[in-house]
N, C-alpha and C. Protein backbone atom coordinates (compact mmCIF):
# COMPACT_ATOMS: atom_id res chain seq x y z
N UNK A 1 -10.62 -14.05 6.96
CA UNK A 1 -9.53 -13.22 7.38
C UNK A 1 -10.07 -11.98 8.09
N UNK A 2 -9.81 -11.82 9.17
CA UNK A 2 -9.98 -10.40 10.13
C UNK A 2 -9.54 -9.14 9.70
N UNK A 3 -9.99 -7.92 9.26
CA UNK A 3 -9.56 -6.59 8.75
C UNK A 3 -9.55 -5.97 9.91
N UNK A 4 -8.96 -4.87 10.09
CA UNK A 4 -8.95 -3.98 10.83
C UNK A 4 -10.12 -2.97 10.25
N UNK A 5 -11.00 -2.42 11.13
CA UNK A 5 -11.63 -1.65 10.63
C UNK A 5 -11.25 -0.66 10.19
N UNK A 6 -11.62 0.34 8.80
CA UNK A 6 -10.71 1.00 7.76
C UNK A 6 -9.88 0.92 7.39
N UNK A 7 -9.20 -0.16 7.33
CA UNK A 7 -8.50 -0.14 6.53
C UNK A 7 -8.11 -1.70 5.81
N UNK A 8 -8.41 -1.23 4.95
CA UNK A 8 -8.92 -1.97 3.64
C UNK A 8 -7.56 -2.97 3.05
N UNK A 9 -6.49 -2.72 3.38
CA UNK A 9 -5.15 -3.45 3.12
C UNK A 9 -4.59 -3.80 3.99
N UNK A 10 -4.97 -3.79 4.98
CA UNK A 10 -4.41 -5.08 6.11
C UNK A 10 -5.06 -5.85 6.64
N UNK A 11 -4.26 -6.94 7.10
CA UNK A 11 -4.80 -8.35 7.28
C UNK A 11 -4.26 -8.72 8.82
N UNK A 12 -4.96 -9.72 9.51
CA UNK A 12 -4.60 -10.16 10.42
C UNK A 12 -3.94 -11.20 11.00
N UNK A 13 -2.54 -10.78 11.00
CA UNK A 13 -1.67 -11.37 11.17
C UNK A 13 -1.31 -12.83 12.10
N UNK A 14 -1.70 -12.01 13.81
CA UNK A 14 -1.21 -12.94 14.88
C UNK A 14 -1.22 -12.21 16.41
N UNK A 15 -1.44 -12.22 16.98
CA UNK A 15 -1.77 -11.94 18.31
C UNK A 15 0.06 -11.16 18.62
N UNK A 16 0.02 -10.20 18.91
CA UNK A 16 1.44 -9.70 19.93
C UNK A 16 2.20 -11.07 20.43
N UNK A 17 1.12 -11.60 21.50
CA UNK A 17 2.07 -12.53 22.19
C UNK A 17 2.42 -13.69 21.51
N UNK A 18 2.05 -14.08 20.90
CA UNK A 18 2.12 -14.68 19.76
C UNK A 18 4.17 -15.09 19.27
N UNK A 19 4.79 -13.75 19.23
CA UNK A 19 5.44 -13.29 18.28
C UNK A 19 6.72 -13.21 19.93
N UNK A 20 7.88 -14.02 19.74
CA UNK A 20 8.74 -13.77 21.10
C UNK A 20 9.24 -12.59 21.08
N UNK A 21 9.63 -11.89 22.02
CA UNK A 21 10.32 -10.76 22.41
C UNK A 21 11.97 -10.69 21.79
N UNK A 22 12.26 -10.03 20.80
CA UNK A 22 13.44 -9.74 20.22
C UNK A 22 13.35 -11.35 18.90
N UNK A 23 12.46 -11.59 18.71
CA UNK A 23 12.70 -12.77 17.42
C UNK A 23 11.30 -12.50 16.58
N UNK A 24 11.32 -13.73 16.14
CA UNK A 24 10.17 -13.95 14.90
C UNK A 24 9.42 -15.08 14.65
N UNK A 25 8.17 -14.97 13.92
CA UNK A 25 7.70 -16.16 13.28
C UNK A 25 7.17 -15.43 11.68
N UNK A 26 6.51 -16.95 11.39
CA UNK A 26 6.05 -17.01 10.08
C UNK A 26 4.60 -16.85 9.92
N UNK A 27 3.94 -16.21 8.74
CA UNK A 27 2.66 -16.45 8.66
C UNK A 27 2.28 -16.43 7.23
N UNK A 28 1.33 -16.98 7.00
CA UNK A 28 1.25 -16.77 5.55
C UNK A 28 -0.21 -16.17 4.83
N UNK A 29 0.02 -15.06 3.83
CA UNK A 29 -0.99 -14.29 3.36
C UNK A 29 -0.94 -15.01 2.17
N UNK A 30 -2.80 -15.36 1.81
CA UNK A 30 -2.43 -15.97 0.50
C UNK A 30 -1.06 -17.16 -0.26
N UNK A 31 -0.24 -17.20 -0.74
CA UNK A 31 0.65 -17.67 -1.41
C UNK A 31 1.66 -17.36 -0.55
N UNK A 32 2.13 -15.77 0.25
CA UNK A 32 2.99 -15.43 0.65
C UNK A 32 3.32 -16.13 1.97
N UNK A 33 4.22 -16.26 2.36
CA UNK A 33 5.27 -16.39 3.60
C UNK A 33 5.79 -14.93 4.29
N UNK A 34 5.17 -14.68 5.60
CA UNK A 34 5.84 -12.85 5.52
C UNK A 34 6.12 -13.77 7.14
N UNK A 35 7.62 -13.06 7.25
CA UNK A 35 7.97 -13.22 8.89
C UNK A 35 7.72 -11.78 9.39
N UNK A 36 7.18 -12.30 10.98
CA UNK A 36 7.04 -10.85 11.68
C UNK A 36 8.22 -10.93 13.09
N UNK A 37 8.65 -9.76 13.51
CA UNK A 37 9.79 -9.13 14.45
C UNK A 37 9.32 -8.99 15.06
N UNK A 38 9.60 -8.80 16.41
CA UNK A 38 9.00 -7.77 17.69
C UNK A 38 10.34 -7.94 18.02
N UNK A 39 11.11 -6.74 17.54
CA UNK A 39 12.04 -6.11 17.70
C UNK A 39 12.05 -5.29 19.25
N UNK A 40 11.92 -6.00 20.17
CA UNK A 40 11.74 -5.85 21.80
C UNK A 40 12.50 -4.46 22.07
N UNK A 41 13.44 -5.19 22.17
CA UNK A 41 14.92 -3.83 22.66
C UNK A 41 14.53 -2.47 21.62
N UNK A 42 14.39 -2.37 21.02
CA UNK A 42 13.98 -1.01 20.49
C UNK A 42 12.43 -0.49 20.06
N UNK A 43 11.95 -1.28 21.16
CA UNK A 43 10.22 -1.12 20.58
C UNK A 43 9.51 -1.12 19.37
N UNK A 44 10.34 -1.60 18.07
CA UNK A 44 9.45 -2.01 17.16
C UNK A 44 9.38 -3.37 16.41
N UNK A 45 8.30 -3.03 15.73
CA UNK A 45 7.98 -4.30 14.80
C UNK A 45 8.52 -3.89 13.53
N UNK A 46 8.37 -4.92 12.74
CA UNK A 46 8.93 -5.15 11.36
C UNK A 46 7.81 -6.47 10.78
N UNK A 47 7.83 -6.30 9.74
CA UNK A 47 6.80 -7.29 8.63
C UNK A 47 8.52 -7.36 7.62
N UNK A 48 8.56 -8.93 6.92
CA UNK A 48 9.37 -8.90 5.16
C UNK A 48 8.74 -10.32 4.75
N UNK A 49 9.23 -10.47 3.70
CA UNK A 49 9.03 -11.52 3.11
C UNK A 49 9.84 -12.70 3.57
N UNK A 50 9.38 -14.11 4.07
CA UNK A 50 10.21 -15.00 4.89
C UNK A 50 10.94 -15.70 3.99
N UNK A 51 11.30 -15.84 2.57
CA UNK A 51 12.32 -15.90 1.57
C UNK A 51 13.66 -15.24 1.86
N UNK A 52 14.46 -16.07 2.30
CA UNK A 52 16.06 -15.41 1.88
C UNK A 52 16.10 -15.55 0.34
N UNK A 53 16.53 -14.15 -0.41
CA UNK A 53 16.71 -14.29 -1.83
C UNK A 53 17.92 -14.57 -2.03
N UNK A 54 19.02 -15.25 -1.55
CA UNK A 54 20.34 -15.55 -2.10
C UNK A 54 19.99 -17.14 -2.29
N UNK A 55 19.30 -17.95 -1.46
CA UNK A 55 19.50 -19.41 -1.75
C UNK A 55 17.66 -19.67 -1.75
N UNK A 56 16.81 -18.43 -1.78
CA UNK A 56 15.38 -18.78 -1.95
C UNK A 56 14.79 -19.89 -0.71
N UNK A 57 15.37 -19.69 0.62
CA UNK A 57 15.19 -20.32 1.59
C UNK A 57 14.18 -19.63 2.30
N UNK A 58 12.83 -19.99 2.75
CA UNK A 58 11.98 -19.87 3.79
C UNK A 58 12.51 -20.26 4.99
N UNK A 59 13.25 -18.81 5.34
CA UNK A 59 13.92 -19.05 6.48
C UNK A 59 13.88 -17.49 7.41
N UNK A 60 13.34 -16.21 7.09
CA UNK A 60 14.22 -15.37 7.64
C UNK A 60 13.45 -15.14 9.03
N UNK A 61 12.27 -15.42 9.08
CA UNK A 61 11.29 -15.70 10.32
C UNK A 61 12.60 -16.14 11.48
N UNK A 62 12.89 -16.81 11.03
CA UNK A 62 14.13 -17.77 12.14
C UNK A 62 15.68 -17.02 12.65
N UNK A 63 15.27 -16.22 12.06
CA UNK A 63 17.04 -15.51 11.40
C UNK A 63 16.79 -14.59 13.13
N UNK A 64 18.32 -14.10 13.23
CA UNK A 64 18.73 -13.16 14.03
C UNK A 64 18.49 -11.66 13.71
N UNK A 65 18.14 -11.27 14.91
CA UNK A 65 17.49 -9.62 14.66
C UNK A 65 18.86 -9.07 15.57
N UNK A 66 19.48 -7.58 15.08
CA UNK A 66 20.15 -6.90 15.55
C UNK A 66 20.17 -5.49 15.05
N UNK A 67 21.29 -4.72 15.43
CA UNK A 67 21.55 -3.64 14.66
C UNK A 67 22.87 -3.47 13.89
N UNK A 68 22.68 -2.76 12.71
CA UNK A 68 23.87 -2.53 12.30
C UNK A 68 24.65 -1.04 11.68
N UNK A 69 25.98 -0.80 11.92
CA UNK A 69 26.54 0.06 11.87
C UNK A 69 26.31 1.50 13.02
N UNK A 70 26.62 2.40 12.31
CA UNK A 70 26.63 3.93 13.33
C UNK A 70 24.96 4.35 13.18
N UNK A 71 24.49 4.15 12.18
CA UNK A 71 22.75 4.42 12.41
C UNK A 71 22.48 3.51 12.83
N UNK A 72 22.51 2.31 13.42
CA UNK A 72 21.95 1.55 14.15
C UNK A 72 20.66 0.77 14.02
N UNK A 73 20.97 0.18 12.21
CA UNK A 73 20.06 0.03 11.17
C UNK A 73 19.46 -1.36 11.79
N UNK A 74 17.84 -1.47 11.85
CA UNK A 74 17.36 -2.92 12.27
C UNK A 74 17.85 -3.68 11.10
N UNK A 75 18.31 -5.02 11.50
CA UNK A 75 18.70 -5.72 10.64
C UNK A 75 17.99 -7.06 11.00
N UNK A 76 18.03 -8.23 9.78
CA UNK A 76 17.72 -9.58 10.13
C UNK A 76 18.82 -10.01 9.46
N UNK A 77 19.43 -11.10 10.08
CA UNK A 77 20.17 -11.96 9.13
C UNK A 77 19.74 -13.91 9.34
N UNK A 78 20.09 -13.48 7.75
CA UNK A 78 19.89 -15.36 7.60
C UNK A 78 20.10 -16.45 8.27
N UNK A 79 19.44 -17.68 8.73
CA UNK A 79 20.04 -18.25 9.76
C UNK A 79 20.84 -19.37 8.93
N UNK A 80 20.99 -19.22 7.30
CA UNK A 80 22.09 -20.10 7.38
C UNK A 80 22.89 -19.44 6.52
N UNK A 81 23.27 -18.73 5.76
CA UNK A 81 24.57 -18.18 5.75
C UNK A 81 24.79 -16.80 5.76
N UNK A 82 24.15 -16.51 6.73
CA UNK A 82 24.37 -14.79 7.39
C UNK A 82 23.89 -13.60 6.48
N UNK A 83 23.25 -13.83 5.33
CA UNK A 83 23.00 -12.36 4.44
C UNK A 83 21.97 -11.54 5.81
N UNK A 84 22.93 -10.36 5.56
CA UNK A 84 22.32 -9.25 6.63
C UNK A 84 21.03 -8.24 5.73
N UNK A 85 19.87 -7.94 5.80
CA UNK A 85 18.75 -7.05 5.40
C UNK A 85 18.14 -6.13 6.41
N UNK A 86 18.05 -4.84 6.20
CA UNK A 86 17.54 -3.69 6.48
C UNK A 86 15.73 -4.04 6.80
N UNK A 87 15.46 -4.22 8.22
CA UNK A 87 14.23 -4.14 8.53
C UNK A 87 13.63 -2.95 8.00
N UNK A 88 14.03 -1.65 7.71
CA UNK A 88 13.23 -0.92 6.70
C UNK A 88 12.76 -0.86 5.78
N UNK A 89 14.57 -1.23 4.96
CA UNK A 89 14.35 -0.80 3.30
C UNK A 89 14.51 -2.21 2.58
N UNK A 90 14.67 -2.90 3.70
CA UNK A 90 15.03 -4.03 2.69
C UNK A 90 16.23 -4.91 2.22
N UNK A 91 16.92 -3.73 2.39
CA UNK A 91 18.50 -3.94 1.61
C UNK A 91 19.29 -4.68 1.85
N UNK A 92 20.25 -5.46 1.17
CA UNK A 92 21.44 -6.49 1.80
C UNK A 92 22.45 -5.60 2.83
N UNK A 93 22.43 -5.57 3.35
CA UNK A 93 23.76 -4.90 4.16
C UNK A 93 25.13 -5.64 4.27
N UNK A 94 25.12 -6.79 3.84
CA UNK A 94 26.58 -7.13 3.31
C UNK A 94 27.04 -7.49 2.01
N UNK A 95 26.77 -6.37 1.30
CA UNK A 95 27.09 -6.29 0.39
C UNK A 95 26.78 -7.05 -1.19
N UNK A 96 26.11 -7.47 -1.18
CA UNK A 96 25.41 -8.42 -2.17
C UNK A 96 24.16 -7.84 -3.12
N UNK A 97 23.57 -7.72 -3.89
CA UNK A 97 22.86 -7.31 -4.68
C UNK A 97 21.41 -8.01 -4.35
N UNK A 98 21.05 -8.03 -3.34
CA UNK A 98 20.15 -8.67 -3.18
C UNK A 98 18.78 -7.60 -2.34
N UNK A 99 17.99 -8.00 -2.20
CA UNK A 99 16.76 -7.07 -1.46
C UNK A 99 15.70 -8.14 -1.32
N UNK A 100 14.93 -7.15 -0.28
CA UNK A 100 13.55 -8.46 0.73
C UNK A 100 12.57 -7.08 0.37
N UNK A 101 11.35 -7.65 0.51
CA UNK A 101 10.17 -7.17 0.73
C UNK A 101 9.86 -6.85 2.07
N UNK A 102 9.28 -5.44 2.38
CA UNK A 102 9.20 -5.38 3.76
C UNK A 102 7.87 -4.30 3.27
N UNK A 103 6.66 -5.25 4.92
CA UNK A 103 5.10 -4.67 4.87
C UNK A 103 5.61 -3.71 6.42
N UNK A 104 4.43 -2.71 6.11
CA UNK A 104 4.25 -2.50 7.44
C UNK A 104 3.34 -2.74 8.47
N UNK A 105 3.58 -2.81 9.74
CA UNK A 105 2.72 -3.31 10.57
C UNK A 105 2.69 -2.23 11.50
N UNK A 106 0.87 -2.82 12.21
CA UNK A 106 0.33 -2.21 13.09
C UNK A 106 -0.02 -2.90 14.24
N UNK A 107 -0.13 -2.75 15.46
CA UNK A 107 -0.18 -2.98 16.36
C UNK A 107 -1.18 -2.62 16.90
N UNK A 108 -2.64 -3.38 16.93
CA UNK A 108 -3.92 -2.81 17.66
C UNK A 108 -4.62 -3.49 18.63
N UNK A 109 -4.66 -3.32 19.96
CA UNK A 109 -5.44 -3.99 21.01
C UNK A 109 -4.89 -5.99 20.74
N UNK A 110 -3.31 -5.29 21.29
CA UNK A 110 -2.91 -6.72 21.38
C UNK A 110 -2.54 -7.74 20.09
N UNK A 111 -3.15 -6.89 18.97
CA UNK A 111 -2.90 -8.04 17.28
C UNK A 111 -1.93 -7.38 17.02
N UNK A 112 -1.77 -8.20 15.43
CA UNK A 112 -0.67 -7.88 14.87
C UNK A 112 -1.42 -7.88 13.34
N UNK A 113 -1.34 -6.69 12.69
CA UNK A 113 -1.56 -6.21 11.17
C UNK A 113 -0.27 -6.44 10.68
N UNK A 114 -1.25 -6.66 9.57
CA UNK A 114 0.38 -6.46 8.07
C UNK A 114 -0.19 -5.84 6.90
N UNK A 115 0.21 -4.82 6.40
CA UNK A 115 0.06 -4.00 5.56
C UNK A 115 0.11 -4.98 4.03
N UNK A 116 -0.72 -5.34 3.28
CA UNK A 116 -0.84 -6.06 2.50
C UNK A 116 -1.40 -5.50 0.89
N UNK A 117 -1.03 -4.54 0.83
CA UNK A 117 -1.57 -4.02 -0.53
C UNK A 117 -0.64 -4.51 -1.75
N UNK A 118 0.60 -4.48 -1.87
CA UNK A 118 1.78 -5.06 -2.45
C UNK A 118 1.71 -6.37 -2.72
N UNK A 119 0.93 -7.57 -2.23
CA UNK A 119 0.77 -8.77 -2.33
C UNK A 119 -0.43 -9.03 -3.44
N UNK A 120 -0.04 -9.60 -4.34
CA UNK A 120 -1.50 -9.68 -5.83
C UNK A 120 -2.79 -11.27 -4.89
């Protein structure tokens, strides 16, 4: 596995181009499944866990990226029955009791890091 030099908790993800403009793929750390964003239209990335937790589907890699509400919150939603999550925090945004894991990523000479300290 490729480190970034200093820093000791991230891993190497996937090349930029790699990753389409406004969507996602999958990669896997260890055991984990983490989908990555290149959230195009607003210049960033996003790292979560590629588990939808309502039906435990390895799916959100696939899911639709948008925004939602008056803050103009990055969102992913499920590609099969729409649970909306907060590319920040995580959070269900429609209303459900549910939450995702979200790493952060770096962007260096073309790769793609994922912040991996949170993963055992």
């Amino acid at each position: 596995m490729e480190k970034l030099q200093g820093a000791e908790d991230l891993f190497f993800a996937c090349y930029s181009d790699d990753v389409p403009q406004n969507g996602g793929v999958c990669v896997k750390y260890k055991n984990e499944q983490i989908a990555i964003f290149n959230f195009t239209r607003r210049g960033e990335w996003y790292a979560t866990q590629n588990m939808c937790p309502h039906k435990q589907q390895m799916a959100l890699s696939r899911g639709m990226i948008g925004s939602s509400g008056e803050e103009c919150e990055p969102k992913v939603a499920c590609p099969f029955h729409k649970k909306s999550f907060s590319l920040k925090t995580g959070d269900c945004l429609t209303g459900e009791d549910y939450k995702i894991r979200i790493f952060p990523v770096i962007i260096n000479n073309g790769k793609v890091f994922i912040e991996v300290k949170s993963i055992g």
